[in-house]
Protein backbone atom coordinates (compact mmCIF):
# COMPACT_ATOMS: atom_id res chain seq x y z
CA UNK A 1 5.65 5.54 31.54
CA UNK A 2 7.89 7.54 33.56
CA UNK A 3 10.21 10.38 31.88
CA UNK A 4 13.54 8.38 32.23
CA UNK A 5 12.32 5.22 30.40
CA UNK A 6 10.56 7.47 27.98
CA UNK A 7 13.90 9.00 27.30
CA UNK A 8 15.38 5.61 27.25
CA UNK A 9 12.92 4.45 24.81
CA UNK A 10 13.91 7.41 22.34
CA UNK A 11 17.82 7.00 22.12
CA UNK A 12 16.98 3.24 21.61
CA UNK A 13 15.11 4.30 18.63
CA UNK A 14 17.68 6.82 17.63
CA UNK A 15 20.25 4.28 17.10
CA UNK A 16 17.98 2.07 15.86
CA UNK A 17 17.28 4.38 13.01
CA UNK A 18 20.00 6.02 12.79
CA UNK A 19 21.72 2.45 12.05
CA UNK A 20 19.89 2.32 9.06
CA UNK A 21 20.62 5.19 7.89
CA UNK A 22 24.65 4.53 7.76
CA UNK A 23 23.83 0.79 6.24
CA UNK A 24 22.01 2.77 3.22
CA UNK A 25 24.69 4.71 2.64
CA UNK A 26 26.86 1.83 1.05
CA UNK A 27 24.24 0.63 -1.24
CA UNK A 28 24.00 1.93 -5.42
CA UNK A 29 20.97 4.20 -5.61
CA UNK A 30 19.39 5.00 -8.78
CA UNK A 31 17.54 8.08 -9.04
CA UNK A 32 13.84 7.27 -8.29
CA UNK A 33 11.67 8.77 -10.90
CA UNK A 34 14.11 8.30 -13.65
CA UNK A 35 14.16 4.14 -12.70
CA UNK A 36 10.68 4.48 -12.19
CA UNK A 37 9.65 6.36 -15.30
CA UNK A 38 11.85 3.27 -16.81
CA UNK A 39 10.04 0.69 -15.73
CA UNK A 40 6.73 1.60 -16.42
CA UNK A 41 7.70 2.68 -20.23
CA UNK A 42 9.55 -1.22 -20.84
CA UNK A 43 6.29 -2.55 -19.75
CA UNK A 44 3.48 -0.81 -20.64
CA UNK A 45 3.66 -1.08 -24.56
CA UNK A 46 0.62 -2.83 -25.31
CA UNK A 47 -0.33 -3.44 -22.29
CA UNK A 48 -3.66 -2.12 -19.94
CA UNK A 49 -2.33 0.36 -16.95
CA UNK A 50 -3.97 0.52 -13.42
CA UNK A 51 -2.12 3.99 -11.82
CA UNK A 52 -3.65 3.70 -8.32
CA UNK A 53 -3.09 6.60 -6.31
CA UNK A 54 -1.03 8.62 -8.95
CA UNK A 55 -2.76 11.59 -8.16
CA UNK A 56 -1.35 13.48 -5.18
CA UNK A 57 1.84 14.83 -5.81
CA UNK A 58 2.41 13.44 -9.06
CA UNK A 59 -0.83 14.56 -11.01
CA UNK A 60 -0.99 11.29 -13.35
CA UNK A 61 2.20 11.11 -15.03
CA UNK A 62 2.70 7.89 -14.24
CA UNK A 63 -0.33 7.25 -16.11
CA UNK A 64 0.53 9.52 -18.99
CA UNK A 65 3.79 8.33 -19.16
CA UNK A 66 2.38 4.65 -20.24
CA UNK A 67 0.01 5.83 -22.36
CA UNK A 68 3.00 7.45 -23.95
CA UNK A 69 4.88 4.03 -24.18
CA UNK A 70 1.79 2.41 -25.73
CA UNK A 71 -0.44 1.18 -23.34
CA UNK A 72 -3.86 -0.32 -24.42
CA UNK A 73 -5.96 1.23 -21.97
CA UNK A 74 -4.77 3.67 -18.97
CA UNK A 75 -6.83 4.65 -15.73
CA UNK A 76 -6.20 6.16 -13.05
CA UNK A 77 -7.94 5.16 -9.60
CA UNK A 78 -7.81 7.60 -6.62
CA UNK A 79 -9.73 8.60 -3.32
CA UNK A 80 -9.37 12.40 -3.92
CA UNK A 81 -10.58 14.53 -6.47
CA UNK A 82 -8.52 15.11 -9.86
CA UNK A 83 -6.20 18.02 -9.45
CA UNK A 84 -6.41 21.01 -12.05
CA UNK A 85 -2.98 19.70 -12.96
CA UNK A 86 -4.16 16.57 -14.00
CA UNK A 87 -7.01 17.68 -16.25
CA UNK A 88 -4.61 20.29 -18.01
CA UNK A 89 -2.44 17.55 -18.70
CA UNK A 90 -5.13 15.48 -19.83
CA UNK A 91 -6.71 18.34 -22.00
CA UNK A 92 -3.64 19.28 -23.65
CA UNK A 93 -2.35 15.90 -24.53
CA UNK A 94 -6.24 14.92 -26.11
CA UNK A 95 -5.47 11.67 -23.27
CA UNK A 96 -7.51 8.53 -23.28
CA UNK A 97 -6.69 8.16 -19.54
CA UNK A 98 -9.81 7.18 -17.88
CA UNK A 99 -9.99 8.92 -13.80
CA UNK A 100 -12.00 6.79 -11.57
CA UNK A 101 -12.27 7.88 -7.98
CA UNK A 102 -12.35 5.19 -5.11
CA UNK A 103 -11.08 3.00 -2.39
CA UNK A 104 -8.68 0.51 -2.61
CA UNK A 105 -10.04 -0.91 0.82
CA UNK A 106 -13.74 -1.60 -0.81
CA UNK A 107 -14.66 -4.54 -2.54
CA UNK A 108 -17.40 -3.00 -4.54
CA UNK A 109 -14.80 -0.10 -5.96
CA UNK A 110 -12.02 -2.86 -6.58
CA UNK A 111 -14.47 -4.98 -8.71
CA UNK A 112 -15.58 -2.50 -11.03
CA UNK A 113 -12.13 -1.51 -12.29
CA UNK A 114 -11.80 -4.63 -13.73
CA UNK A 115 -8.47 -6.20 -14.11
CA UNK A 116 -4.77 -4.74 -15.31
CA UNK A 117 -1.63 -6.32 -17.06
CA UNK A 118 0.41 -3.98 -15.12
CA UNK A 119 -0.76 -1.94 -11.68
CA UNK A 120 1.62 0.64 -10.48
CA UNK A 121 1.14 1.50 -6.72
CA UNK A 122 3.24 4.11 -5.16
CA UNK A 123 2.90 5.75 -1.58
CA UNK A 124 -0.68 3.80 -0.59
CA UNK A 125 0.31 0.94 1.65
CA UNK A 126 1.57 2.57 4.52
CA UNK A 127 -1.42 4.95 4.87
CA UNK A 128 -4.01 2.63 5.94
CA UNK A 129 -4.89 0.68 8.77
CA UNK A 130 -5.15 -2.39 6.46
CA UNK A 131 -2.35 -2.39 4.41
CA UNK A 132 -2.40 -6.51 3.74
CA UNK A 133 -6.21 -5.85 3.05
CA UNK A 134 -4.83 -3.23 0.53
CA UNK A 135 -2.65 -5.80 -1.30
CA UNK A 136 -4.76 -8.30 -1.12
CA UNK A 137 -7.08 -6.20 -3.70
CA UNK A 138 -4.08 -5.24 -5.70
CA UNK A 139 -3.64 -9.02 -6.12
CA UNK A 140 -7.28 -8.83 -7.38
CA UNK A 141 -6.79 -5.89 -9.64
CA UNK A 142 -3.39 -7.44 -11.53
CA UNK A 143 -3.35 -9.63 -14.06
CA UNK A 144 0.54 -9.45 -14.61
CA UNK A 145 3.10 -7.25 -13.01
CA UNK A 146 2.49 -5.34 -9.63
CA UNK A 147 4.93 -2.24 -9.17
CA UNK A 148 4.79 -1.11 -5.44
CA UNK A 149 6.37 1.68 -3.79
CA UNK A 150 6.22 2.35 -0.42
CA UNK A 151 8.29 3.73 2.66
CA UNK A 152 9.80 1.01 5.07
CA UNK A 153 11.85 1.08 8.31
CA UNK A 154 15.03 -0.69 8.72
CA UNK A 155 14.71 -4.23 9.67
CA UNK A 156 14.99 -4.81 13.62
CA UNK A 157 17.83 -6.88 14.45
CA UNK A 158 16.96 -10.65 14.87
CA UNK A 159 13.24 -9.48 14.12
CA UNK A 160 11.92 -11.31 10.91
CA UNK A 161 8.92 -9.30 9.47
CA UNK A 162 8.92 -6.27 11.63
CA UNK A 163 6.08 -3.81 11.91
CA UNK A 164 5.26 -0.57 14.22
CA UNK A 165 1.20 0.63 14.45
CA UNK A 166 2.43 4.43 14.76
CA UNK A 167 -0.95 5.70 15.51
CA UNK A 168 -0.72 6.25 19.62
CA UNK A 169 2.92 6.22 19.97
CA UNK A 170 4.53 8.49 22.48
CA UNK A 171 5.99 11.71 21.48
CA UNK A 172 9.56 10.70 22.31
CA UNK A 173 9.32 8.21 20.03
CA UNK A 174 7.44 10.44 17.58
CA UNK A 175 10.70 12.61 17.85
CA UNK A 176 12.84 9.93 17.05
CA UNK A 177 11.73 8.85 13.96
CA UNK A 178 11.48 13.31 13.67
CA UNK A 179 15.02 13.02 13.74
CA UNK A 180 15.98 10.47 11.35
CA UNK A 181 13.60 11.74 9.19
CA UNK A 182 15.22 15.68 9.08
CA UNK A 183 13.53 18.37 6.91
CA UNK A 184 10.87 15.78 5.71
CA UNK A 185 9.47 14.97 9.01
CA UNK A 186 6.66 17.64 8.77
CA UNK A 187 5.28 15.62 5.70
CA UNK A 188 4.47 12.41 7.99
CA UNK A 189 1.63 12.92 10.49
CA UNK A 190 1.45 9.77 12.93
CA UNK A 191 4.56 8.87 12.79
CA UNK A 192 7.46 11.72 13.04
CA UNK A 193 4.52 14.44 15.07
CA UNK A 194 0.72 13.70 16.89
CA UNK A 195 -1.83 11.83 14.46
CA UNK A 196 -4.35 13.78 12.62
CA UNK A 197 -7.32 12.76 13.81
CA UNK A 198 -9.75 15.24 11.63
CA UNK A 199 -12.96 14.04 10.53
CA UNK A 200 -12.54 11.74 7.36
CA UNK A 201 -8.94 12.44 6.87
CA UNK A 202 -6.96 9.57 8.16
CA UNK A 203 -5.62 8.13 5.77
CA UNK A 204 -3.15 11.18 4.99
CA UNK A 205 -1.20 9.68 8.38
CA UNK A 206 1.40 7.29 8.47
CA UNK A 207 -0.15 4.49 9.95
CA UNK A 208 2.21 1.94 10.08
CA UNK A 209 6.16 1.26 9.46
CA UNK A 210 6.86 -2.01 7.23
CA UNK A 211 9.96 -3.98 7.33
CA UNK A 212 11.52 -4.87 4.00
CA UNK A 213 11.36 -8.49 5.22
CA UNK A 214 7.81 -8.20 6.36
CA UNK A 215 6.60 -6.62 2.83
CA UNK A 216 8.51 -9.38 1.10
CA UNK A 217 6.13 -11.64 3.06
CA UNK A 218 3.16 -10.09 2.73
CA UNK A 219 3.19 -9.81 -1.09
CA UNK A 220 4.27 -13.32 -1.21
CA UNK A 221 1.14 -14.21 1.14
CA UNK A 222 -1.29 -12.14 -1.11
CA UNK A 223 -0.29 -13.99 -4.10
CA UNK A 224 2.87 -12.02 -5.71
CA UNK A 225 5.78 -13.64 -6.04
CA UNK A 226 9.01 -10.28 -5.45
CA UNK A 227 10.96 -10.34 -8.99
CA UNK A 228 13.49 -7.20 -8.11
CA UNK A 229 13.68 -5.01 -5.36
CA UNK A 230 14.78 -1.52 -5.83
CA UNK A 231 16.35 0.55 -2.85
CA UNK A 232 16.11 4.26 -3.19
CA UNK A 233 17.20 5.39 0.22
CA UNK A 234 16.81 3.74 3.84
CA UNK A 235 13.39 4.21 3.87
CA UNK A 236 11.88 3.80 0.35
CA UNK A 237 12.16 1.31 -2.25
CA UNK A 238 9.87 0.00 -4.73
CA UNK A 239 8.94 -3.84 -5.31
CA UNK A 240 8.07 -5.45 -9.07
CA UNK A 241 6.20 -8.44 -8.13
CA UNK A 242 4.61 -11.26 -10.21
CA UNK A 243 1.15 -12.13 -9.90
CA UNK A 244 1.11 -15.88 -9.20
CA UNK A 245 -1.66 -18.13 -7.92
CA UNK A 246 -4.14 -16.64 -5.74
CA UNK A 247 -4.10 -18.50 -2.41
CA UNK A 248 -6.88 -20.54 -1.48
CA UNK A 249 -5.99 -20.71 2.28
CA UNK A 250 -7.82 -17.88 3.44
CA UNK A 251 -12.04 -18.21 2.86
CA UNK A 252 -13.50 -15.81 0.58
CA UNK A 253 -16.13 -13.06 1.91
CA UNK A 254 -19.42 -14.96 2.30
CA UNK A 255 -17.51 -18.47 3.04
CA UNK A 256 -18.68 -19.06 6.24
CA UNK A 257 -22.31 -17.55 6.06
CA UNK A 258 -22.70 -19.89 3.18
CA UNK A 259 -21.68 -22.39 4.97
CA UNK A 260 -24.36 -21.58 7.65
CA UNK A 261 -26.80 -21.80 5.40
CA UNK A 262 -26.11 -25.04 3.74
CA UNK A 263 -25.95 -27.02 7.41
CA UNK A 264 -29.44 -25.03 8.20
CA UNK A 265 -30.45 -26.56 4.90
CA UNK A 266 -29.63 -30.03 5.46
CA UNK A 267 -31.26 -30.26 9.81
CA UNK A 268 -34.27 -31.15 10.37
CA UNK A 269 -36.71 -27.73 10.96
CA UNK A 270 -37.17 -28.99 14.92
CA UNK A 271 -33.07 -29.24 14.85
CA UNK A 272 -32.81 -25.72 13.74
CA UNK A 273 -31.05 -22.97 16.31
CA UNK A 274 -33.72 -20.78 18.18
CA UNK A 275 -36.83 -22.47 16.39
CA UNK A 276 -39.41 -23.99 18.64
CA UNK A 277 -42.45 -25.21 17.58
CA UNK A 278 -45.86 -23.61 17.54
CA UNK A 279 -48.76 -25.10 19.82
């Protein structure tokens, strides 16, 4: 790409963003954790409690906050180890809270945890490469209510369901989502500077940039059904979504290969692919 359309490609993005930014200005905005903190107290009363990936940052207390409220049964489920914050919080209170460590993108670590009335979710979606995967197993996990937070972009005019991959973008456009971003833009690896591409730590990048429109579709598609959507700023809001039918349209792991094996079943052993019979 030469310099000029880079550049080109850059102030397009600029306004793009930049847009968005003036839009959110207009719209009420409560303040985040106090809504939050809200939410999860009016539903967790005797209710079980998935806090999935409530450890960085936050050290639990989303988790101790509904056992507070009178949740049944609390865990928290996380890929990195529990902070020393977390277990002095848990020591001090005499918690119940249960830490399991994980990965929302296995099967195996999803099916163990069982299932939750209420799963909170909160700044997971966006770092993964498989972030429909990722709900997909939250639809698993959630008996009830799904709360998801997560960072968006502003929706791309006459673009339904927008989405940007920002692993591999070029640094002009690296610098304009730098510049909508401000003082916060060191926090965001992949997207606002160069990916991180350190052994085993990818998922701490940005990986991809979700349209509201396009995570209102994907939640419907992995069997949620969006209740209330709450805007915090231009590029964060959190979803409370229903847990409706699971749909049947896509196969199940093992569909096929079953499959396989029942039509080998049923042929004749000379019909069978790559047999040949002995002399």
């Amino acid at each position: 790409m030469s310099r000029s359309a880079a550049l080109l490609r850059r102030a397009l993005a600029t306004v793009w963003l930049d847009a968005g930014r003036a839009a959110a200005r207009r719209w009420p905005r409560p303040e985040r954790w106090d809504q939050r903190y809200r939410m999860v107290e009016s539903l967790a009363p005797g209710q079980s409690f998935l806090d999935l990936g409530g450890m960085w940052g936050v050290d639990g207390e989303v988790a101790f906050r509904a056992e507070r409220a009178g949740a049944t049964k609390v865990v928290v489920f996380d890929g990195m180890d529990p902070t020393p914050e977390f277990e002095a919080k848990h020591a001090e209170a005499s918690s119940q809270v249960t830490y399991v460590q994980g990965d929302l993108h296995d099967p195996e670590d999803v099916s163990r945890l069982g299932t939750f009335d209420v799963v909170w979710c909160a700044g997971v979606i966006y770092h993964t490469p498989s972030p429909f995967l990722q709900l997909q197993h939250l639809r698993i996990l959630t008996r009830r209510w799904l709360l998801l937070g997560t960072e968006v972009i502003p929706e791309v005019p006459g673009v339904e369901n927008a989405c940007i991959f920002h692993p591999g973008r070029t640094h002009e456009s690296e610098r304009a989502f730098a510049h909508a971003y401000g003082e916060r833009a060191s926090t965001y690896p992949g997207m606002t500077h160069a990916f991180d591409e350190s052994a085993l730590q990818g998922y701490g990048n940005m990986w991809w940039g979700l349209s509201p429109s396009a995570l209102r579709s994907m939640l419907r598609y992995a069997g949620f059904a969006v209740r209330d959507e709450l805007r915090y700023s231009w590029s964060f809001r959190d979803y409370l979504a229903e847990a409706v039918s699971l749909p049947d349209f896509i196969p199940p792991l093992g569909f096929s290969r079953a499959r396989g094996e029942e039509r080998l079943a049923d042929l004749d052993s000379s019909q069978r692919p790559g047999w040949a019979p002995s002399e």
